[in-house]
C-alpha atoms as a PDB file:
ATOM      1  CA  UNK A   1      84.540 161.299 111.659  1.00  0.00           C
ATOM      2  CA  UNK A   2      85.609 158.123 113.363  1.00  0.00           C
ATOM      3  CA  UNK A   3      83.032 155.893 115.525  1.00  0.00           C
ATOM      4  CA  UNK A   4      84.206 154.707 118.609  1.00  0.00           C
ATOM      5  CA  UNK A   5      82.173 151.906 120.768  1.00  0.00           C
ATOM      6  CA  UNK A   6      83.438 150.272 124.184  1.00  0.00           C
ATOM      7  CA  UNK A   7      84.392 146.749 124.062  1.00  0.00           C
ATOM      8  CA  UNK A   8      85.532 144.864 127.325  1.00  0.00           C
ATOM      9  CA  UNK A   9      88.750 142.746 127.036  1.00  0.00           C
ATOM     10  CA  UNK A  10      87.685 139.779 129.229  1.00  0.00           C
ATOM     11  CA  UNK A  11      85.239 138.914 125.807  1.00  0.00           C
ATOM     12  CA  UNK A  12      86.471 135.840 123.912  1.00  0.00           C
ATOM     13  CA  UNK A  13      88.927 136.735 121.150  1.00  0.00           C
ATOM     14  CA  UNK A  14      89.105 134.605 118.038  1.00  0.00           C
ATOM     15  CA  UNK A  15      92.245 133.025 117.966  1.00  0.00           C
ATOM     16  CA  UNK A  16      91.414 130.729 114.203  1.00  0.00           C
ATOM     17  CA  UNK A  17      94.596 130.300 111.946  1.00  0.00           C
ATOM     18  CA  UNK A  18      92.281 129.997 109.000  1.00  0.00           C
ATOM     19  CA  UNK A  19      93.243 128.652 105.356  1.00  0.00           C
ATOM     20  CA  UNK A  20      96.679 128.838 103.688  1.00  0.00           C
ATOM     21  CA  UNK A  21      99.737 130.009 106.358  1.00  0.00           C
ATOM     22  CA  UNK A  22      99.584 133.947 106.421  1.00  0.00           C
ATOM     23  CA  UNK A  23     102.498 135.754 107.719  1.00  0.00           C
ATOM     24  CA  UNK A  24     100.945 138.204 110.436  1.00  0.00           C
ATOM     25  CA  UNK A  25     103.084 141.171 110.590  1.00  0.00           C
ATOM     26  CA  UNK A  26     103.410 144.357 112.630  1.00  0.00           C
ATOM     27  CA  UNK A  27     105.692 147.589 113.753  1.00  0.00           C
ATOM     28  CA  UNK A  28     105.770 149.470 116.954  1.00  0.00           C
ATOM     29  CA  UNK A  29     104.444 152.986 117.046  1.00  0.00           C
ATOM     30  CA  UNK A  30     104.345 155.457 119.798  1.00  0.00           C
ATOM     31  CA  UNK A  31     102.567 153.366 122.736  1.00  0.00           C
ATOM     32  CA  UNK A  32     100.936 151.056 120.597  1.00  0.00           C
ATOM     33  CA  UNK A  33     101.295 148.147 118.188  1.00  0.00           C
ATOM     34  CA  UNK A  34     100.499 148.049 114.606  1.00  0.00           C
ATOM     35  CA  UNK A  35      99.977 144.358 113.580  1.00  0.00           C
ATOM     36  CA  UNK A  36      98.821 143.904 109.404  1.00  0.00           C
ATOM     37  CA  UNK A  37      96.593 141.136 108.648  1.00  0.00           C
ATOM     38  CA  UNK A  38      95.197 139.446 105.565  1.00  0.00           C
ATOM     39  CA  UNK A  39      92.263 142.232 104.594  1.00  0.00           C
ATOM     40  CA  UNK A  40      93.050 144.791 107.664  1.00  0.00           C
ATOM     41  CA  UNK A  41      95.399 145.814 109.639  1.00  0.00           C
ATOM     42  CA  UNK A  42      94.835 147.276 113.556  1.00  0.00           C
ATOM     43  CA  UNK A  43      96.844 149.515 115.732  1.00  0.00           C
ATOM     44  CA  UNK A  44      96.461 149.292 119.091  1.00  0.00           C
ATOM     45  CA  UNK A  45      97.421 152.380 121.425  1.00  0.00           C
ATOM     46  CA  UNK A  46      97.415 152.832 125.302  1.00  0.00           C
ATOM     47  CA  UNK A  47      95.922 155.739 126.121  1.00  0.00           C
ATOM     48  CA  UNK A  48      97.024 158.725 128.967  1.00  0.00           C
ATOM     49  CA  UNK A  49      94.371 157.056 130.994  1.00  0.00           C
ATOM     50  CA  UNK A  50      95.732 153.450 131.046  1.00  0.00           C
ATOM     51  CA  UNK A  51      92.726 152.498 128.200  1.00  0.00           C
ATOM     52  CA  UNK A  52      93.677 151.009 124.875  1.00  0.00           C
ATOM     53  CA  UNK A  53      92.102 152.804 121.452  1.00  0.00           C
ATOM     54  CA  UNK A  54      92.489 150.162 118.702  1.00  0.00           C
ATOM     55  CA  UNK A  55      91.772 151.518 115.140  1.00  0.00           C
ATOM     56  CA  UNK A  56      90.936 149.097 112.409  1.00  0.00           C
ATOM     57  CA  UNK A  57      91.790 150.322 108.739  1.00  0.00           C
ATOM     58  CA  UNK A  58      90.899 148.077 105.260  1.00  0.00           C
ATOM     59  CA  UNK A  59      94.167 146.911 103.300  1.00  0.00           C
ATOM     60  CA  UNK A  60      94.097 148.837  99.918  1.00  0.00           C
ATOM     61  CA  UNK A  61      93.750 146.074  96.995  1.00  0.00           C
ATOM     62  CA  UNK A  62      97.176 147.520  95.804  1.00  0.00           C
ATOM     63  CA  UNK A  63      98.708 145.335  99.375  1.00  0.00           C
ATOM     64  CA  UNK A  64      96.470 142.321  98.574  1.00  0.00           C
ATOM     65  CA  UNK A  65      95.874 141.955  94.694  1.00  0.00           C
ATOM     66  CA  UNK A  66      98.083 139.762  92.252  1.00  0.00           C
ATOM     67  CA  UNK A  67     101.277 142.366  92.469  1.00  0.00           C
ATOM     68  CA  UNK A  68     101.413 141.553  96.050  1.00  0.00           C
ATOM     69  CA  UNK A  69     102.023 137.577  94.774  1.00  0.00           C
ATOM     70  CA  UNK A  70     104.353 138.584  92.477  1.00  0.00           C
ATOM     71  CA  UNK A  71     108.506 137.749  93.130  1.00  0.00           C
ATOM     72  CA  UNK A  72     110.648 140.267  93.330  1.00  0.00           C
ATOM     73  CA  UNK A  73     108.077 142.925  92.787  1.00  0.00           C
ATOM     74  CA  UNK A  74     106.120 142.394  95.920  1.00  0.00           C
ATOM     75  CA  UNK A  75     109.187 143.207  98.177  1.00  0.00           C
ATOM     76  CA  UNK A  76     108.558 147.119  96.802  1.00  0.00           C
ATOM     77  CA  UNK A  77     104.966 146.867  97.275  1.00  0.00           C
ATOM     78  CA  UNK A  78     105.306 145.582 100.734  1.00  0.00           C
ATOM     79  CA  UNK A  79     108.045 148.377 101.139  1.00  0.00           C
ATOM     80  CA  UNK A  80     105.481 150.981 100.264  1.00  0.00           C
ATOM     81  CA  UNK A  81     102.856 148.993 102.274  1.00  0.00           C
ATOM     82  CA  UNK A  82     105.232 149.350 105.546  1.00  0.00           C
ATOM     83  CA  UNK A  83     105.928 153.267 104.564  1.00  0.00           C
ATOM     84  CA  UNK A  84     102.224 154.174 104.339  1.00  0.00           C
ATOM     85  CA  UNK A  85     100.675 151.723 106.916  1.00  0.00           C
ATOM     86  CA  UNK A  86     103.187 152.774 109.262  1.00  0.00           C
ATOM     87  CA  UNK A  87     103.556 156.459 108.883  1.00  0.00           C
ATOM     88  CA  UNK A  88      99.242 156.318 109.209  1.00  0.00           C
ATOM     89  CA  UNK A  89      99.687 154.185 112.188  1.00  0.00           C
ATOM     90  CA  UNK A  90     102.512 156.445 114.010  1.00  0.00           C
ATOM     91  CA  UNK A  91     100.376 159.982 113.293  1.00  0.00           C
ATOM     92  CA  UNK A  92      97.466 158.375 114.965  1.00  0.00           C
ATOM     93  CA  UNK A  93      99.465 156.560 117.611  1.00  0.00           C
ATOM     94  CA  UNK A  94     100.933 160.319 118.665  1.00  0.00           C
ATOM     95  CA  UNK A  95      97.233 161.857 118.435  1.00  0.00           C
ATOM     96  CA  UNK A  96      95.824 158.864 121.269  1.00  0.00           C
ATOM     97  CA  UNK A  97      98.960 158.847 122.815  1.00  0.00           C
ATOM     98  CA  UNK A  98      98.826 162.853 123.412  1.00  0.00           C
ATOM     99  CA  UNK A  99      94.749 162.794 123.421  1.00  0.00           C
ATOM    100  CA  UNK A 100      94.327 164.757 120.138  1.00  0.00           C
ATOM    101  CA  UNK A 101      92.287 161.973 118.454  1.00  0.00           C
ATOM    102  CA  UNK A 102      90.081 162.711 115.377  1.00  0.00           C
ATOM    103  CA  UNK A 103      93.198 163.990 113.349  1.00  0.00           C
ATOM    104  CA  UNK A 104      93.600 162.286 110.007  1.00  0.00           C
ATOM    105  CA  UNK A 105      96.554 162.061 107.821  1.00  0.00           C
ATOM    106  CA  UNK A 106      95.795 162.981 103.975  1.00  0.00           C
ATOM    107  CA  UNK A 107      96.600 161.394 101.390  1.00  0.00           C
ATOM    108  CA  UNK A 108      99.052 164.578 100.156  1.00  0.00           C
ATOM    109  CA  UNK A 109      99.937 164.978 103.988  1.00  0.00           C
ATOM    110  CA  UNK A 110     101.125 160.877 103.831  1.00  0.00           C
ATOM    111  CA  UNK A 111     102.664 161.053 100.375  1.00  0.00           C
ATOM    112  CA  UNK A 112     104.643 164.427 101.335  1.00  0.00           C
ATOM    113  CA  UNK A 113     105.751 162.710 104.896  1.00  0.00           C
ATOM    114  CA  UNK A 114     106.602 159.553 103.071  1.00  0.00           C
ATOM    115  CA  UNK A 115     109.027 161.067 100.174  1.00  0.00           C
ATOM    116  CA  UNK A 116     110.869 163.152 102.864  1.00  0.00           C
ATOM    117  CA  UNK A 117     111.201 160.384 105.123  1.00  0.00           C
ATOM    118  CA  UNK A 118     112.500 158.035 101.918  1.00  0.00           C
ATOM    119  CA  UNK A 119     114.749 160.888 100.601  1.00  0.00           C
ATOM    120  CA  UNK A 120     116.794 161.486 103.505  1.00  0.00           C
ATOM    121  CA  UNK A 121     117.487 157.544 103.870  1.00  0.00           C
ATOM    122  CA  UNK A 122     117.979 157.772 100.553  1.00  0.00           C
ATOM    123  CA  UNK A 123     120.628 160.403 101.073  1.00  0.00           C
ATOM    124  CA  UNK A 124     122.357 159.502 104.088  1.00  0.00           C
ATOM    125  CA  UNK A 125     122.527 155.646 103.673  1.00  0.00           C
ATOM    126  CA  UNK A 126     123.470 155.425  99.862  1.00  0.00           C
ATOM    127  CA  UNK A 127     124.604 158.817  98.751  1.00  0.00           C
ATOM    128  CA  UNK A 128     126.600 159.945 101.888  1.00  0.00           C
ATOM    129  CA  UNK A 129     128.972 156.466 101.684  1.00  0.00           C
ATOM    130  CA  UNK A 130     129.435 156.983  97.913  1.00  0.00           C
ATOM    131  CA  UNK A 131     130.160 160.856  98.132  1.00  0.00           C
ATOM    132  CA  UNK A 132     132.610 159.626 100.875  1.00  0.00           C
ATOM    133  CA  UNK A 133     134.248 156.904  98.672  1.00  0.00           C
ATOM    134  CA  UNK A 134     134.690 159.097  95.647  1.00  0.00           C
ATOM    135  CA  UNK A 135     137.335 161.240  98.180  1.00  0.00           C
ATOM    136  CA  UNK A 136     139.296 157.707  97.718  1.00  0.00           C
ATOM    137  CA  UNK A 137     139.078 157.801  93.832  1.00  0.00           C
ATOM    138  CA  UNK A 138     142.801 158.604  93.191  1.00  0.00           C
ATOM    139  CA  UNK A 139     143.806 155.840  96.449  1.00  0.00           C
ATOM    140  CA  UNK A 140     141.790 152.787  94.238  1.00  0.00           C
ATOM    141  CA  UNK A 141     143.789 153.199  91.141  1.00  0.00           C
ATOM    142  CA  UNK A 142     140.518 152.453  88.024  1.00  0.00           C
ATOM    143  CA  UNK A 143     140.273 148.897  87.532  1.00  0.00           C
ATOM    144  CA  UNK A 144     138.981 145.486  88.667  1.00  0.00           C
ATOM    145  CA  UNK A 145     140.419 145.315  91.568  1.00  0.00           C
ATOM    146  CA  UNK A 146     140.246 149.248  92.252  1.00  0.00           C
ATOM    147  CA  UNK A 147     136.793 149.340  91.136  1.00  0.00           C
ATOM    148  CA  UNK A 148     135.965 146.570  93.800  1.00  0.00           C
ATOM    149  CA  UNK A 149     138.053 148.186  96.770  1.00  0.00           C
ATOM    150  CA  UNK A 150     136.012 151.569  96.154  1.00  0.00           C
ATOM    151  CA  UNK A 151     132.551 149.909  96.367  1.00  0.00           C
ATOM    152  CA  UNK A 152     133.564 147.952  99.137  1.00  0.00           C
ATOM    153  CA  UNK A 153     134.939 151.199 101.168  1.00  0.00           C
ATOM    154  CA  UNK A 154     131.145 152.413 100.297  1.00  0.00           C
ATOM    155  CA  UNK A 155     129.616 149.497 101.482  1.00  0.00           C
ATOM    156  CA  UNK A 156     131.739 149.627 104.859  1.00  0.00           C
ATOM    157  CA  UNK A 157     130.773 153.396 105.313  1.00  0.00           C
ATOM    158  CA  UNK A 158     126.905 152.683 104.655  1.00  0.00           C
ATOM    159  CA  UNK A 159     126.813 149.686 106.794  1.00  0.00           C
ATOM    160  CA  UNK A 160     128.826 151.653 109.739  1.00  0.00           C
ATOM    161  CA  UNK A 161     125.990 154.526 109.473  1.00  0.00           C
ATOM    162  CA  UNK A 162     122.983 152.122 109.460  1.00  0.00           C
ATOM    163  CA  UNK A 163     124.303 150.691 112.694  1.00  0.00           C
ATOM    164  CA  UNK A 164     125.294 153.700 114.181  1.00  0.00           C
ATOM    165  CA  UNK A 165     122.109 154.846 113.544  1.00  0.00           C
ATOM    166  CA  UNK A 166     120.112 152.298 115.214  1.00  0.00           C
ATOM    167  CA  UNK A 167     122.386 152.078 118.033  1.00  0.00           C
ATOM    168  CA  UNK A 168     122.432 155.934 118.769  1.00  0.00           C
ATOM    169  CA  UNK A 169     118.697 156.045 118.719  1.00  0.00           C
ATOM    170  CA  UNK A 170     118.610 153.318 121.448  1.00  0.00           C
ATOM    171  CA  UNK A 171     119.771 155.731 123.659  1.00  0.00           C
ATOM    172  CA  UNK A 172     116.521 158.174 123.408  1.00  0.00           C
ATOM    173  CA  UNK A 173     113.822 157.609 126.279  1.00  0.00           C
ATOM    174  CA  UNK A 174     110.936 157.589 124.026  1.00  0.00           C
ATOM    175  CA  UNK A 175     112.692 155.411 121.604  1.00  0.00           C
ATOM    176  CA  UNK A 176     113.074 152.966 123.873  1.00  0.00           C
ATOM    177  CA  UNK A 177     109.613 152.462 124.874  1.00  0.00           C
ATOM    178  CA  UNK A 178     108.862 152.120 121.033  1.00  0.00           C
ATOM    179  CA  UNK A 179     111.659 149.171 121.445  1.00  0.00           C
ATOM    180  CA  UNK A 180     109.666 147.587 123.886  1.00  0.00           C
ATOM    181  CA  UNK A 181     106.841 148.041 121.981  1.00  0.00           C
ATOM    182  CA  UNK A 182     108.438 146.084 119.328  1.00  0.00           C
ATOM    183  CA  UNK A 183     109.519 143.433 121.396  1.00  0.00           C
ATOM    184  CA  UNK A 184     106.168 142.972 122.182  1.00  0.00           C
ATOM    185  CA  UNK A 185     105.174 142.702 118.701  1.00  0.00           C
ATOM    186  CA  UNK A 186     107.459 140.035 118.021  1.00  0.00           C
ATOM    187  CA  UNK A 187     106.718 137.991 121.174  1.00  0.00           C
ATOM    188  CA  UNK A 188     102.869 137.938 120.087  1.00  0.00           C
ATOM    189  CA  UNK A 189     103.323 136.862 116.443  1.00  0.00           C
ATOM    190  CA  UNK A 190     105.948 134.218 117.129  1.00  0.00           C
ATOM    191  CA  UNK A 191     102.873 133.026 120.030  1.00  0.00           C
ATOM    192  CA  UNK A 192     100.300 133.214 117.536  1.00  0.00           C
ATOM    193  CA  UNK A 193     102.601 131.795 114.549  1.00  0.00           C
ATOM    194  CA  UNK A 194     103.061 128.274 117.390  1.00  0.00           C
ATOM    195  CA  UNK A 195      99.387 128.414 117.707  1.00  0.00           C
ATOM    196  CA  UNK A 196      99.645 129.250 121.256  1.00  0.00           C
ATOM    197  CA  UNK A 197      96.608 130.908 123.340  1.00  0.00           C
ATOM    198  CA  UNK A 198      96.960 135.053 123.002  1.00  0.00           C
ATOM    199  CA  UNK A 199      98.163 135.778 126.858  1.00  0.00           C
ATOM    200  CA  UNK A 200     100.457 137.189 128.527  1.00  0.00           C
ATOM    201  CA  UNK A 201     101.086 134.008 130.655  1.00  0.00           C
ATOM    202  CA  UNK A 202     101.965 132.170 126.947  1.00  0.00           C
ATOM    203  CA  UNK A 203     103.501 134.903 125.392  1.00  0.00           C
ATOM    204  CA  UNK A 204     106.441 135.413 127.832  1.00  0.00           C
ATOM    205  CA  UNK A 205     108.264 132.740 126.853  1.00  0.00           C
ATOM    206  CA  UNK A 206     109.178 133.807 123.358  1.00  0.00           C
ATOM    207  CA  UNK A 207     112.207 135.906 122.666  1.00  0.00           C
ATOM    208  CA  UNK A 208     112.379 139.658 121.071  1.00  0.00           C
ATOM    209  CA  UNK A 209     113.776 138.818 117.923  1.00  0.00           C
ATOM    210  CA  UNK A 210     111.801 138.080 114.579  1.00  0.00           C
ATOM    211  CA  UNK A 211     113.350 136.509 111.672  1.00  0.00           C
ATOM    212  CA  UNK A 212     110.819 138.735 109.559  1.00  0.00           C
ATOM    213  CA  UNK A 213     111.464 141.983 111.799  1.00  0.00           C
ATOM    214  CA  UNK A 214     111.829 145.258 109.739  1.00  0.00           C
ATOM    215  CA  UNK A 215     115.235 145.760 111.001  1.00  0.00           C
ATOM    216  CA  UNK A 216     116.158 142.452 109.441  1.00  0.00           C
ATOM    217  CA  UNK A 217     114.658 143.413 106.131  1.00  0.00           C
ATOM    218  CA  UNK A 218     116.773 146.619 106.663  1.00  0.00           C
ATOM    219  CA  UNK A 219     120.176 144.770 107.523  1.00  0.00           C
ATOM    220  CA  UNK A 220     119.453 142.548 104.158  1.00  0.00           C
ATOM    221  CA  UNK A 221     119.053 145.889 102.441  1.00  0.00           C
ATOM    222  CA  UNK A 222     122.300 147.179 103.372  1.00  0.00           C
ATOM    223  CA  UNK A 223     124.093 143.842 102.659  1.00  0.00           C
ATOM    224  CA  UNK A 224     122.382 143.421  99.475  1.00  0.00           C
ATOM    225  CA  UNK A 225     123.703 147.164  98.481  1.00  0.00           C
ATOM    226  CA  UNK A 226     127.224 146.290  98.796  1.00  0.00           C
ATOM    227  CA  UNK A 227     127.197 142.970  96.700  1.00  0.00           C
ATOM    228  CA  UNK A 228     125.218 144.027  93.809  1.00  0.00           C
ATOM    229  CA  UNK A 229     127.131 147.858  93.955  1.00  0.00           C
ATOM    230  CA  UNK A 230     130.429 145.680  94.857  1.00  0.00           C
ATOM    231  CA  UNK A 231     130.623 144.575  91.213  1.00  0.00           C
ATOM    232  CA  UNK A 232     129.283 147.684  89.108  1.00  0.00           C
ATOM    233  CA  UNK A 233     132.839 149.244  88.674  1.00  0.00           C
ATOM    234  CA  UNK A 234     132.888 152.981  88.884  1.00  0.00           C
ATOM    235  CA  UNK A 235     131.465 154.741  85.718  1.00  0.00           C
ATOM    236  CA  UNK A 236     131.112 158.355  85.372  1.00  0.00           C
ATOM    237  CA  UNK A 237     130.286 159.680  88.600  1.00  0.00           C
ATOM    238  CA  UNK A 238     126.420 160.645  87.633  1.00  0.00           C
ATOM    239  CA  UNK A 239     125.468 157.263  86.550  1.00  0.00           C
ATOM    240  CA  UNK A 240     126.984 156.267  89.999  1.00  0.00           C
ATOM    241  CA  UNK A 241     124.483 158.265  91.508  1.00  0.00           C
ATOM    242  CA  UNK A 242     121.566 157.477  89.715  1.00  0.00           C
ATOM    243  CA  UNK A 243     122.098 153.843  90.198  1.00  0.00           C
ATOM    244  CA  UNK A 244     122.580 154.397  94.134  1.00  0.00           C
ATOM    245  CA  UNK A 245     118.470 155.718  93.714  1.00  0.00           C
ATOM    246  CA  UNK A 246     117.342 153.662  91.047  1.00  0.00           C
ATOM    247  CA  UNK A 247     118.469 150.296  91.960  1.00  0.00           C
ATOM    248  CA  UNK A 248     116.945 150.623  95.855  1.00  0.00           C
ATOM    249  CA  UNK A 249     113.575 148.655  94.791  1.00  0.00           C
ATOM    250  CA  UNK A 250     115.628 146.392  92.882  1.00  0.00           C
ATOM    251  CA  UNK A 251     117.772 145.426  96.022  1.00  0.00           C
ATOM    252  CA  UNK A 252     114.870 146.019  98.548  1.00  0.00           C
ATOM    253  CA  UNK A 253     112.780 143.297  96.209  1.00  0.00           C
ATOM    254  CA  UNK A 254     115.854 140.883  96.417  1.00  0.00           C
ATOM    255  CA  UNK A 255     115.948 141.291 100.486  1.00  0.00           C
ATOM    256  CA  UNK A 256     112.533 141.124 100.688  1.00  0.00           C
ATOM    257  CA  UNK A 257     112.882 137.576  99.418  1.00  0.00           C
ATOM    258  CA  UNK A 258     115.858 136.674 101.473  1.00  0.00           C
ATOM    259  CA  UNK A 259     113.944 137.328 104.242  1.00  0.00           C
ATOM    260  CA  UNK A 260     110.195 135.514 102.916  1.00  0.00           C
ATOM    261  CA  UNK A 261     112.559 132.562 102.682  1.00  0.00           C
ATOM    262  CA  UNK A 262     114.460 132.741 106.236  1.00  0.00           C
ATOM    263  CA  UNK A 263     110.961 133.114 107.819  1.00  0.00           C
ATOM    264  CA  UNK A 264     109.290 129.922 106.834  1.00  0.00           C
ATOM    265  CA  UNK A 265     112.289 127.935 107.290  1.00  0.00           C
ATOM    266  CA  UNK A 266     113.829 128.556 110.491  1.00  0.00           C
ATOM    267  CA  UNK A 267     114.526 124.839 111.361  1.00  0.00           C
ATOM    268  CA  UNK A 268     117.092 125.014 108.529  1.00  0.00           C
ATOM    269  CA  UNK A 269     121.042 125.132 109.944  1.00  0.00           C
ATOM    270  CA  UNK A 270     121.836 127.297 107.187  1.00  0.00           C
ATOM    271  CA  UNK A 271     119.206 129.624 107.339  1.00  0.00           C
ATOM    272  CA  UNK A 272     119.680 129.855 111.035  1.00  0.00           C
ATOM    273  CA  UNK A 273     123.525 130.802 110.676  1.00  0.00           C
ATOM    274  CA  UNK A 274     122.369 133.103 107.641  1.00  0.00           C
ATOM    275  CA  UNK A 275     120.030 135.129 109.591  1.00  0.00           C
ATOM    276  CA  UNK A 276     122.161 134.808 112.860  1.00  0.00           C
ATOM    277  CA  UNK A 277     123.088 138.473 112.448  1.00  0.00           C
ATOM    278  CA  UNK A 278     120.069 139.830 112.263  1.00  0.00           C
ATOM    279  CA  UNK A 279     118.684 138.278 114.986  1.00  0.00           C
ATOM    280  CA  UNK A 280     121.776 140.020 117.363  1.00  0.00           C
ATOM    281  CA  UNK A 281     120.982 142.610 115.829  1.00  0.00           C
ATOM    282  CA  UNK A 282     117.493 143.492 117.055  1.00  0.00           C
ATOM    283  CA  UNK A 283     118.884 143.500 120.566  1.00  0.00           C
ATOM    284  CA  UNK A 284     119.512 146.541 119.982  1.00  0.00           C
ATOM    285  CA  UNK A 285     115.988 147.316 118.404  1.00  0.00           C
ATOM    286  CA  UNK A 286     113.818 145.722 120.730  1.00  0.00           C
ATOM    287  CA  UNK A 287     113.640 145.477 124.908  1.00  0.00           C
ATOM    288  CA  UNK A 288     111.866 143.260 127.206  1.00  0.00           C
ATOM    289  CA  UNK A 289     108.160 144.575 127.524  1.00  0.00           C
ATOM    290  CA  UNK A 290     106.097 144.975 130.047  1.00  0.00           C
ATOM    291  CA  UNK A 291     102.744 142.669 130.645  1.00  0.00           C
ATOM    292  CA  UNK A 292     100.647 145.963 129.643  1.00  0.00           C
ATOM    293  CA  UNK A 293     103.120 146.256 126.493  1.00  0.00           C
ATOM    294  CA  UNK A 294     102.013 143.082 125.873  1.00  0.00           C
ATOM    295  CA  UNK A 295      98.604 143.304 126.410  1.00  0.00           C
ATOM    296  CA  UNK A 296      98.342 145.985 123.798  1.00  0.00           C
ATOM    297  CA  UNK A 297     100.291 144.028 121.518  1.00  0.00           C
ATOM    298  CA  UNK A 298      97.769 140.975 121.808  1.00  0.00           C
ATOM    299  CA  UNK A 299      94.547 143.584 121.627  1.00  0.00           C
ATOM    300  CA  UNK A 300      96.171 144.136 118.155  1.00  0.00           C
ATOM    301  CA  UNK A 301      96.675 141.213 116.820  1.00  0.00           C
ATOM    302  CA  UNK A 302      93.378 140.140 118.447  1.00  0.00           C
ATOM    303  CA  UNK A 303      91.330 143.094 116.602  1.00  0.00           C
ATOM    304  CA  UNK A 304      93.264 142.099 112.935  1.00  0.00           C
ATOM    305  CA  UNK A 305      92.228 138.649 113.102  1.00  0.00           C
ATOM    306  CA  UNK A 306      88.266 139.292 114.348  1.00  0.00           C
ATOM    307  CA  UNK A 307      88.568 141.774 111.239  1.00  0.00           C
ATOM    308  CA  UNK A 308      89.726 138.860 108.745  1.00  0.00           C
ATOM    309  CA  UNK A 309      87.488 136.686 109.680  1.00  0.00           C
ATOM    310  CA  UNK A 310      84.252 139.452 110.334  1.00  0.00           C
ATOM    311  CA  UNK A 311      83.795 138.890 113.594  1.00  0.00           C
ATOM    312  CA  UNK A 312      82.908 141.431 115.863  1.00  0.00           C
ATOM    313  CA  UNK A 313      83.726 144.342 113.492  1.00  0.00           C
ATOM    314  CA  UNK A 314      82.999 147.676 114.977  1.00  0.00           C
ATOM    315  CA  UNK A 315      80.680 150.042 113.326  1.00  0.00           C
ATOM    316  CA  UNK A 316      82.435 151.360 109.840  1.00  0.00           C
ATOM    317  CA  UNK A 317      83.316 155.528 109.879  1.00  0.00           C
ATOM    318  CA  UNK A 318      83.127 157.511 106.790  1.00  0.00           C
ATOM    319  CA  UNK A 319      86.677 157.416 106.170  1.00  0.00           C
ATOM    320  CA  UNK A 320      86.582 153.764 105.952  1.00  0.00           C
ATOM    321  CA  UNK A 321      87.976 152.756 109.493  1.00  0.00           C
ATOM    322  CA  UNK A 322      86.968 151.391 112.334  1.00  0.00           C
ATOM    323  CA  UNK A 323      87.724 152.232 116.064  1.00  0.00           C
ATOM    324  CA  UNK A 324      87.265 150.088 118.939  1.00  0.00           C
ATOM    325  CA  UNK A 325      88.270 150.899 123.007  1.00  0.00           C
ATOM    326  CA  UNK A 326      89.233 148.645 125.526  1.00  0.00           C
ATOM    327  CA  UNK A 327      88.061 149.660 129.154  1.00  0.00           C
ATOM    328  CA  UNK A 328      91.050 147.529 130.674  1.00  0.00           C
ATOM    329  CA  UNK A 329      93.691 149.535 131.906  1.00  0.00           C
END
């Protein structure tokens, strides 16, 4: 059962950027904010009645031990990281947001959500495009340059569907408060990340866009895909398939890095023209927010960083988490 105290929001907020540079992260859920810190990570949720629940979970060791360090390897763990800590965070986000609170995912309840969710991206974005290029088989003639033509055809159709995708969704009401949401997000780590005060008055000057925003990493994904399959040639059509599912971590580590690197060195002209494309394309993925999108946005990050540094922690639950409310509407 979770505890839940009342904190005002007019008390000071630690605002410390303690120790070696941390990249602060976070996703937008249903009328909140997730933001992932060093040891915890907080989501922060408006409530029906204008209040904002804020949850405070431990990081697993799994997200902060040596693997997490690791090149290459850490890009699937903080994959996995973004799948669990963000299917956890969007359950309980609908549960405020519809005033069902006290429901908890399980562990077989996440893991079950999870492989669904991973096996129908799985399916549509890798699987569909190379189903559809194999209709081409007897157009690309085998061969280098066949061989080449047919993964790039793939490529083309997997790229069109990712942006489809996240342009169609755009168009959904809900969805687009989760966009704002997300801008919001953004906004408040790039304030934090300039070591500017944690307000709405500071925070409006920053754009949307994120070089580290999960759409990026997504984008990276999907270019990655076509330049490693671009050059596999076309063996028997089973092998095809496997390597469409087995080689995902491998590419999602390699973007992962692409996108470490772009993110702590913005100032760089070739970086900037790199990521250029990702940064356009989160105009479609995030909107202008509101000051109280904002606000909730801040109480997040706010909430992580008390947590890292033990300050103010709210009374621990059995289950391990933590639960704070903010009276401010």
């Amino acid at each position: 059962m979770t505890s839940e105290r009342n904190v005002s929001s007019d008390q000071p907020k630690p605002e410390v950027h303690p120790g070696p540079r941390f990249f602060y992260g976070g996703q937008a859920v249903m009328e909140g904010v997730l933001i992932r810190g060093r040891r915890f990570s907080s989501v922060a949720v408006r409530r029906p009645d204008g209040q904002i629940a804020t949850q405070v979970s431990p990081l697993s060791t799994v997200y902060t031990g040596v693997v997490r360090r690791m090149p290459l390897i850490r890009g699937v763990v903080v994959l996995l990281e973004t799948l669990v800590l963000g299917t956890k965070a969007l359950m309980y986000s609908a549960n405020v947001s519809l005033e069902q609170e006290g429901k908890e995912m399980g562990r077989w309840s996440t893991g079950v959500t999870i492989s669904v969710s991973v096996g129908f991206a799985v399916a549509v974005f890798f699987l569909l495009p190379l189903l559809f290029a194999r209709l081409f088989d007897q157009v690309f003639h085998p061969g280098t340059m066949g061989d080449l033509f047919s993964n790039l055809l793939e490529g083309g159709v997997r790229l069109s569907l990712f942006l489809g995708y996240v342009w169609g969704i755009g168009f959904v009401p809900d969805i687009k408060r989760v966009f704002a949401y997300h801008g919001a997000e953004h906004m408040t780590v790039k304030a934090y990340e300039a070591h500017d005060p944690l307000e709405v008055a500071h925070i409006r000057k920053y754009s949307t866009a994120h070089p580290r925003c999960g759409t990026a990493f997504l984008l990276v994904v999907m270019v990655m895909a076509v330049l490693v399959f671009a050059f596999m040639g076309r063996p028997p059509f089973v092998w095809r398939i496997l390597s469409r599912i087995v080689l995902v971590p491998v590419i999602a580590g390699l973007a992962y890095e692409v996108i470490r690197f772009s993110g702590g060195h913005q100032k760089n002209a070739l970086v900037r023209l790199v990521v250029a494309p990702s940064l356009m394309l989160q105009a479609l993925t995030t909107r202008q927010p509101d000051d109280g999108q904002i606000e909730v946005a801040v109480l997040a990050m706010r909430t992580t960083l008390a947590a890292d540094q033990d300050q103010e922690m709210p009374q621990e639950a059995e289950d391990g988490t933590k639960e704070v409310r903010s009276d401010t509407p």
